[in-house]
Protein backbone atom coordinates (compact mmCIF):
# COMPACT_ATOMS: atom_id res chain seq x y z
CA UNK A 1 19.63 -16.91 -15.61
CA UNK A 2 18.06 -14.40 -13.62
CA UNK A 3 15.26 -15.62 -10.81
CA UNK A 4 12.44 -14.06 -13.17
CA UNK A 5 13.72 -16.03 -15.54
CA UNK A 6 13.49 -19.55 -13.77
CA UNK A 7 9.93 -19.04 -13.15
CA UNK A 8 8.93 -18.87 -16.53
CA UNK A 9 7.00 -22.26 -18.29
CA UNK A 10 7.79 -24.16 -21.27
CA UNK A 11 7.27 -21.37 -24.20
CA UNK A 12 6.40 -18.32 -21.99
CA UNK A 13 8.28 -15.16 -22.11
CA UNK A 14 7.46 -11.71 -20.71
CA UNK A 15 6.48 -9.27 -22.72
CA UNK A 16 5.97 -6.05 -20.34
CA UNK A 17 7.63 -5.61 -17.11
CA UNK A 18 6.70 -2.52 -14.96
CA UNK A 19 7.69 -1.18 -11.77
CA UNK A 20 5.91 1.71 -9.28
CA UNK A 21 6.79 4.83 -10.03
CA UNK A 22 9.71 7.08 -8.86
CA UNK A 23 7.54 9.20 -7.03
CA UNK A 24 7.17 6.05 -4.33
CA UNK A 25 10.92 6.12 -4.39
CA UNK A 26 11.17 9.48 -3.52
CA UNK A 27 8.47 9.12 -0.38
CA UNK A 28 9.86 6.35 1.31
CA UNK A 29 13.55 7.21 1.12
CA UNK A 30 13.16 11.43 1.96
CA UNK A 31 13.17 10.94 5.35
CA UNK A 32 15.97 8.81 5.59
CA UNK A 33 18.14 10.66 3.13
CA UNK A 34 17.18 13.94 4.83
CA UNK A 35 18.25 11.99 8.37
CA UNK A 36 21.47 10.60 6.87
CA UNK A 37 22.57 14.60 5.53
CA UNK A 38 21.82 16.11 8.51
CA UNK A 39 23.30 13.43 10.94
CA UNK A 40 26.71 14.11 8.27
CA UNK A 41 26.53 17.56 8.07
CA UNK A 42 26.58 18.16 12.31
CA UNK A 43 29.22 15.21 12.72
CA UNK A 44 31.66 16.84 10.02
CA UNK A 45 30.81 20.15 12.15
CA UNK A 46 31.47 18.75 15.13
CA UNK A 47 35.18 18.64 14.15
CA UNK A 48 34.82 22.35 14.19
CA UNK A 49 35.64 24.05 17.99
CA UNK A 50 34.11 26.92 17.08
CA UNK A 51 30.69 25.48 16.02
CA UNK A 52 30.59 22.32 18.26
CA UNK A 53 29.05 24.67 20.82
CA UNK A 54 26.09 25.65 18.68
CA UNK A 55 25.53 21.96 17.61
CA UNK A 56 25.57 21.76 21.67
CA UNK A 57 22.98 23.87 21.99
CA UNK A 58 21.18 22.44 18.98
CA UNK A 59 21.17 18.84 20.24
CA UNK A 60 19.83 19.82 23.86
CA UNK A 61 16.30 21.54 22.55
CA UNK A 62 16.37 18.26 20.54
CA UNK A 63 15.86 16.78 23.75
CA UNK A 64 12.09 17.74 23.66
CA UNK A 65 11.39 15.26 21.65
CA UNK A 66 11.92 12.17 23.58
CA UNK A 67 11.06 13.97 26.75
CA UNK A 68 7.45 14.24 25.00
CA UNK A 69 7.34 10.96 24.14
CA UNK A 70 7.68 9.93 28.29
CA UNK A 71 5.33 12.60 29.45
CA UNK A 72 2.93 11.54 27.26
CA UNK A 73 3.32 8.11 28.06
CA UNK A 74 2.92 8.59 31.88
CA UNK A 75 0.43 11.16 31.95
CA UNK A 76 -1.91 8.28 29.52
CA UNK A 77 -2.13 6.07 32.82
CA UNK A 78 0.53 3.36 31.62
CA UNK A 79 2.02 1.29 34.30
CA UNK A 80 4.72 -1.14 35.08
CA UNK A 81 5.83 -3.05 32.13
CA UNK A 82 3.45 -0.93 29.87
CA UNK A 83 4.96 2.05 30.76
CA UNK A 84 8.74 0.63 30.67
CA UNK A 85 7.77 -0.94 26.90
CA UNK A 86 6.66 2.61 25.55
CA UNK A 87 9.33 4.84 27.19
CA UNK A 88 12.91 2.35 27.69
CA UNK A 89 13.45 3.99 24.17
CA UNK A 90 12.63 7.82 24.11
CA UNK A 91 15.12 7.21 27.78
CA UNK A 92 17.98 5.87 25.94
CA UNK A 93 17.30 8.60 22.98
CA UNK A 94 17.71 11.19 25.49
CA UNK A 95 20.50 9.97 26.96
CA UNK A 96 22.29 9.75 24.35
CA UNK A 97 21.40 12.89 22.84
CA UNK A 98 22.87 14.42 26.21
CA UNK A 99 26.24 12.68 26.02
CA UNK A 100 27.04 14.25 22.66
CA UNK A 101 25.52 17.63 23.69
CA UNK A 102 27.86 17.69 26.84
CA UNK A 103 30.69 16.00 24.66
CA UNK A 104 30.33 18.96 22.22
CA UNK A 105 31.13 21.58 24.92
CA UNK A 106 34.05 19.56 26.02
CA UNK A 107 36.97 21.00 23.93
CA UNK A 108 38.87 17.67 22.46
CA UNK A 109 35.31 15.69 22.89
CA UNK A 110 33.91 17.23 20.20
CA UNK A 111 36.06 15.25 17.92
CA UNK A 112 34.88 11.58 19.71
CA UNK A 113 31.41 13.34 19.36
CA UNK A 114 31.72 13.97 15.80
CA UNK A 115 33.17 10.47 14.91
CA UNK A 116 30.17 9.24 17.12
CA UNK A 117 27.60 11.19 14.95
CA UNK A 118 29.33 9.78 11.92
CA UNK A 119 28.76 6.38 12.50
CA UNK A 120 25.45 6.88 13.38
CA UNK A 121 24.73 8.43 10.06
CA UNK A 122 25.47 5.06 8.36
CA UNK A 123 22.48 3.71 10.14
CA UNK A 124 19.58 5.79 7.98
CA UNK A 125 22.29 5.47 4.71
CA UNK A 126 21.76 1.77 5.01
CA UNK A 127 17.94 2.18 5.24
CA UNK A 128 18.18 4.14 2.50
CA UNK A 129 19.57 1.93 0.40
CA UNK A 130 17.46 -0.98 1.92
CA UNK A 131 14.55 0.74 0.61
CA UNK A 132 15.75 1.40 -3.22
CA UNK A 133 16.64 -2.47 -3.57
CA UNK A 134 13.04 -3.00 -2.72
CA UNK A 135 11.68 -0.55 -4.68
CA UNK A 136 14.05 -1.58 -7.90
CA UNK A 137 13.31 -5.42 -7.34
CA UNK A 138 8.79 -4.70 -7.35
CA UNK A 139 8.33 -5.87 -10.44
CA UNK A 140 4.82 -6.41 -12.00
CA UNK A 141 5.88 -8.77 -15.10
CA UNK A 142 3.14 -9.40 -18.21
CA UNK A 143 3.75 -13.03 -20.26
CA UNK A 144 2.40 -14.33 -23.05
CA UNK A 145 0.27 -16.37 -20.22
CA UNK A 146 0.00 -14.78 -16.70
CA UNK A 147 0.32 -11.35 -15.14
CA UNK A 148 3.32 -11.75 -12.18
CA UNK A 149 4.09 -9.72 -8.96
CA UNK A 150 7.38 -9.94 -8.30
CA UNK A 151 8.76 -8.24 -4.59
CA UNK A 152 11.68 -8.30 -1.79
CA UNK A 153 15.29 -8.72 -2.76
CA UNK A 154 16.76 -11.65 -1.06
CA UNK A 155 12.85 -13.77 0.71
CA UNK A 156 11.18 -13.67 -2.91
CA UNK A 157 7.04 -13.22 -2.73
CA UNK A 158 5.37 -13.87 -6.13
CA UNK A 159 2.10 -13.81 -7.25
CA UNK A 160 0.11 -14.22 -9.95
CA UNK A 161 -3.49 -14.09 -12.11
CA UNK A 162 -3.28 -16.63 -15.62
CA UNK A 163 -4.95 -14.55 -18.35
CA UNK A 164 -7.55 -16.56 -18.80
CA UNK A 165 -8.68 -15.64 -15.44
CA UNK A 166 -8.82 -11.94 -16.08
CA UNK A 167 -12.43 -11.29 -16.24
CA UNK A 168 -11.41 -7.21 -16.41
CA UNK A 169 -8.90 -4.58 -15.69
CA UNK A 170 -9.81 -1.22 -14.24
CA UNK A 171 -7.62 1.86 -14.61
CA UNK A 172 -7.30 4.62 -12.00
CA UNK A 173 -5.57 7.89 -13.17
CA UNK A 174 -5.87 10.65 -10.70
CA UNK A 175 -4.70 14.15 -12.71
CA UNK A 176 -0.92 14.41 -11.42
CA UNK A 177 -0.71 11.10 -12.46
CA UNK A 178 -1.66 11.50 -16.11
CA UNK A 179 0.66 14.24 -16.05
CA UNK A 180 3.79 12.14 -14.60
CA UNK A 181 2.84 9.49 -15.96
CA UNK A 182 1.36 6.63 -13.24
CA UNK A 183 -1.89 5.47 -12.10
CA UNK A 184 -3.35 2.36 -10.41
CA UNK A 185 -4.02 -1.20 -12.45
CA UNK A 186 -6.66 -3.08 -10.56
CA UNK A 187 -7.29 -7.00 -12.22
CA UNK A 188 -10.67 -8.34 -11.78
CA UNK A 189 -10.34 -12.16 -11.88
CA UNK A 190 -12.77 -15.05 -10.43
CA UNK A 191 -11.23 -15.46 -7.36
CA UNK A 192 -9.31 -13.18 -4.16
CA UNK A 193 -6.29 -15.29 -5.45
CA UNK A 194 -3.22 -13.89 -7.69
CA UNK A 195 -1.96 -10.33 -8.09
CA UNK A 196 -4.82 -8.12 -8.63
CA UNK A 197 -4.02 -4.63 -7.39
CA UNK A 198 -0.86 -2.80 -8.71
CA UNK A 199 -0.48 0.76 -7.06
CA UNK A 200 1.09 3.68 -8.55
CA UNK A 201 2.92 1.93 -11.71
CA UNK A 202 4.56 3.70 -14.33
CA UNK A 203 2.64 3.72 -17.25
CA UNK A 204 -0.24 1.92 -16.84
CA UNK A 205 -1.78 2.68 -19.93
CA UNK A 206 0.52 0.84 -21.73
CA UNK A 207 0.38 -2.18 -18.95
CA UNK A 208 -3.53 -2.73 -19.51
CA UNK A 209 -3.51 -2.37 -23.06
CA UNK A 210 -0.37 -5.23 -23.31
CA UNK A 211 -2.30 -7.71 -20.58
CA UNK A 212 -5.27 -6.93 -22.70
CA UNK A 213 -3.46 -8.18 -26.14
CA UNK A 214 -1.71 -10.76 -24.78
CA UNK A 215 -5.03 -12.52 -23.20
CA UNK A 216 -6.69 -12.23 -26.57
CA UNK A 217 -3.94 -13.82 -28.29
CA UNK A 218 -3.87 -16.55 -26.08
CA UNK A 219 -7.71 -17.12 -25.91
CA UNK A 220 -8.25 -16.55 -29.90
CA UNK A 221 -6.41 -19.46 -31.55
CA UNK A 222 -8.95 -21.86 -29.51
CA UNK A 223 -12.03 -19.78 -30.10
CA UNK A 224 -10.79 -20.42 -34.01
CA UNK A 225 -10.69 -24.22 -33.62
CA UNK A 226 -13.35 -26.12 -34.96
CA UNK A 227 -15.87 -27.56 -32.57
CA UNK A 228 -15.76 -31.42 -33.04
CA UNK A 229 -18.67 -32.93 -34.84
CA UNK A 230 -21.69 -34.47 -32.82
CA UNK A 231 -21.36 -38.15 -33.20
CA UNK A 232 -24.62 -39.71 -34.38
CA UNK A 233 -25.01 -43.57 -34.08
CA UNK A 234 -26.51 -44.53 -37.15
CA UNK A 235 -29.17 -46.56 -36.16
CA UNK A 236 -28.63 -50.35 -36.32
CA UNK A 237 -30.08 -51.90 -38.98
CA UNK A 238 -31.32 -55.57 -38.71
CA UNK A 239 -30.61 -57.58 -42.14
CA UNK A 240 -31.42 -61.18 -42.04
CA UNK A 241 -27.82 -62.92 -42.63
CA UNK A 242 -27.04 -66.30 -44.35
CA UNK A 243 -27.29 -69.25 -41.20
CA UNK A 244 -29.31 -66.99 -38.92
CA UNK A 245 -32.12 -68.54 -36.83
CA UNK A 246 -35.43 -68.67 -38.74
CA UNK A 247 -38.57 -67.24 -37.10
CA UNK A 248 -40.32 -70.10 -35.32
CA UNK A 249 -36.78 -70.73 -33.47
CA UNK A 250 -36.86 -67.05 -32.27
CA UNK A 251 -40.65 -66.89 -31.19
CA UNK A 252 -39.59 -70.12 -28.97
CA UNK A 253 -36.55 -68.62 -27.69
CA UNK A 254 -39.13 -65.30 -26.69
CA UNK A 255 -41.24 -67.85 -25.04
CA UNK A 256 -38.75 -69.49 -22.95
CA UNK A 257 -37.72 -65.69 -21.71
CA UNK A 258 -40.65 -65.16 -21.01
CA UNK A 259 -41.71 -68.05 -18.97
CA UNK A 260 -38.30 -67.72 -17.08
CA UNK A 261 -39.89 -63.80 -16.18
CA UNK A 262 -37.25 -62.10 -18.18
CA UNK A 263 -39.83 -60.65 -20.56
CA UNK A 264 -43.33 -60.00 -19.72
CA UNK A 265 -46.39 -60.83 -21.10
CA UNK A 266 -46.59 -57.45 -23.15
CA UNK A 267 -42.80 -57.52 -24.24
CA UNK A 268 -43.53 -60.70 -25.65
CA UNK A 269 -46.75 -60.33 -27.80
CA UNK A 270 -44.89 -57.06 -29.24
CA UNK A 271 -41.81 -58.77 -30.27
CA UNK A 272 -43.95 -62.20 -31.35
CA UNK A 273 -46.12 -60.44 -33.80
CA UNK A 274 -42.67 -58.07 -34.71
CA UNK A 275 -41.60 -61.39 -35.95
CA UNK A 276 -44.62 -62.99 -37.59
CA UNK A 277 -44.40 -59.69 -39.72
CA UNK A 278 -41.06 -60.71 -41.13
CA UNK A 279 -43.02 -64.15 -42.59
């Protein structure tokens, strides 16, 4: 049983499950797959004498970058541990980009170099993969009673909105998305609480039209039940019964009340000549 699968109720089942679309895939793993290709292609170079030179060369106007990082951060007035917090790593990034620079002019370095730049390529290859687990296990999840986010891969976050909380559900579609096929599902409910925005799913369409359905179908069958009848007490009706006390016995019963202050004066005229109708 899969962990989707253990949060599900007595009787509930999902109906739609939707993920963002592979255009977020695509932006947040570029730059590492780009990093992890170029880190491979100058290690495996690197192996080469003849071209370890120009990866030399290559790696020391690379050097720029850091070094911009620590001008800037000096020349913006930072001091003491300020200063050593915003440029300990640009140093070490420098540093090391020197080392293999001068290890790739070194004939027989080049190949520690290389091995060096290999390993380090593993580093945005794992981040790489970090981010498609993430992406693959974002899962916005319609039931036949709640709408469910669903992130992270190992720490679990869910949230959710019951259906009979969905007051509305608004549907952003810019034109590239129509055309690829993803837009933005926002859920309106009566509180802040629950999973109300879902950006960039694929499509979404189909998502609002199934929440849509499904909170009808749930919300119908007690709309058809009957609403229970009003309950009227029939008024009561006062028979005279076989045994009961006869008038004059009442009146003196009123009388006693009434001298004991439980009735008052009025009370007991009303109900005196109430009885001397009876006669």
């Amino acid at each position: 049983m899969g962990y989707v699968e253990k949060l599900m109720g007595q009787g509930e089942k999902a109906v739609f499950v939707a993920r963002q679309h592979w255009t977020v895939l695509v932006s947040r793993i570029f730059s590492s797959v780009f990093t992890f290709l170029v880190f491979l292609a100058v290690g495996l170079a690197s192996f080469a004498p003849a071209v370890s030179p120009i990866l030399g060369f290559i790696l020391l106007a690379a050097l720029i970058l850091p070094l911009y990082d620590i001008v800037v951060a000096v020349l913006s007035g930072l001091r003491g541990r300020e200063l050593f917090g915003r440029i300990w790593m640009p140093i070490l990034t420098a540093l090391f980009i020197l080392a293999l620079s001068i290890a790739l002019f070194v004939p027989g370095a080049n190949v520690i170099a290389g091995w060096i730049i290999l390993l380090i390529s593993v580093i945005p290859l794992a981040q790489t993969i970090k981010v498609f687990l993430d992406w693959y296990n974002e899962q916005y999840i319609i039931t036949n009673h709640r709408v469910m986010s669903v992130r992270g891969v190992i720490n679990k976050h869910v949230s959710d909105s019951a259906l009979e909380k969905v007051n509305d559900v608004v549907l952003e579609q810019s034109a590239i998305g129509r055309i690829l096929g993803y837009g933005n599902v926002e859920i309106i409910t009566g509180s802040d609480i629950g999973a109300n925005l879902f950006s960039r799913i694929t499509n979404p369409v189909r998502f609002k039209t199934v929440m849509l359905n499904q909170k009808d179908e749930l919300v119908r069958p007690r709309a058809e039940q009957p609403a229970p009848a009003t309950q009227v007490a029939a008024p009561a009706v006062v028979e005279e019964q076989p045994g009961a006390p006869n008038i004059p016995e009442l009146i003196q019963q009123l009388d006693e009340l009434r001298q004991k202050g439980v009735l008052t004066e009025e009370e007991f005229q009303a109900k005196k000549a109430e009885l001397l109708r009876r006669l």
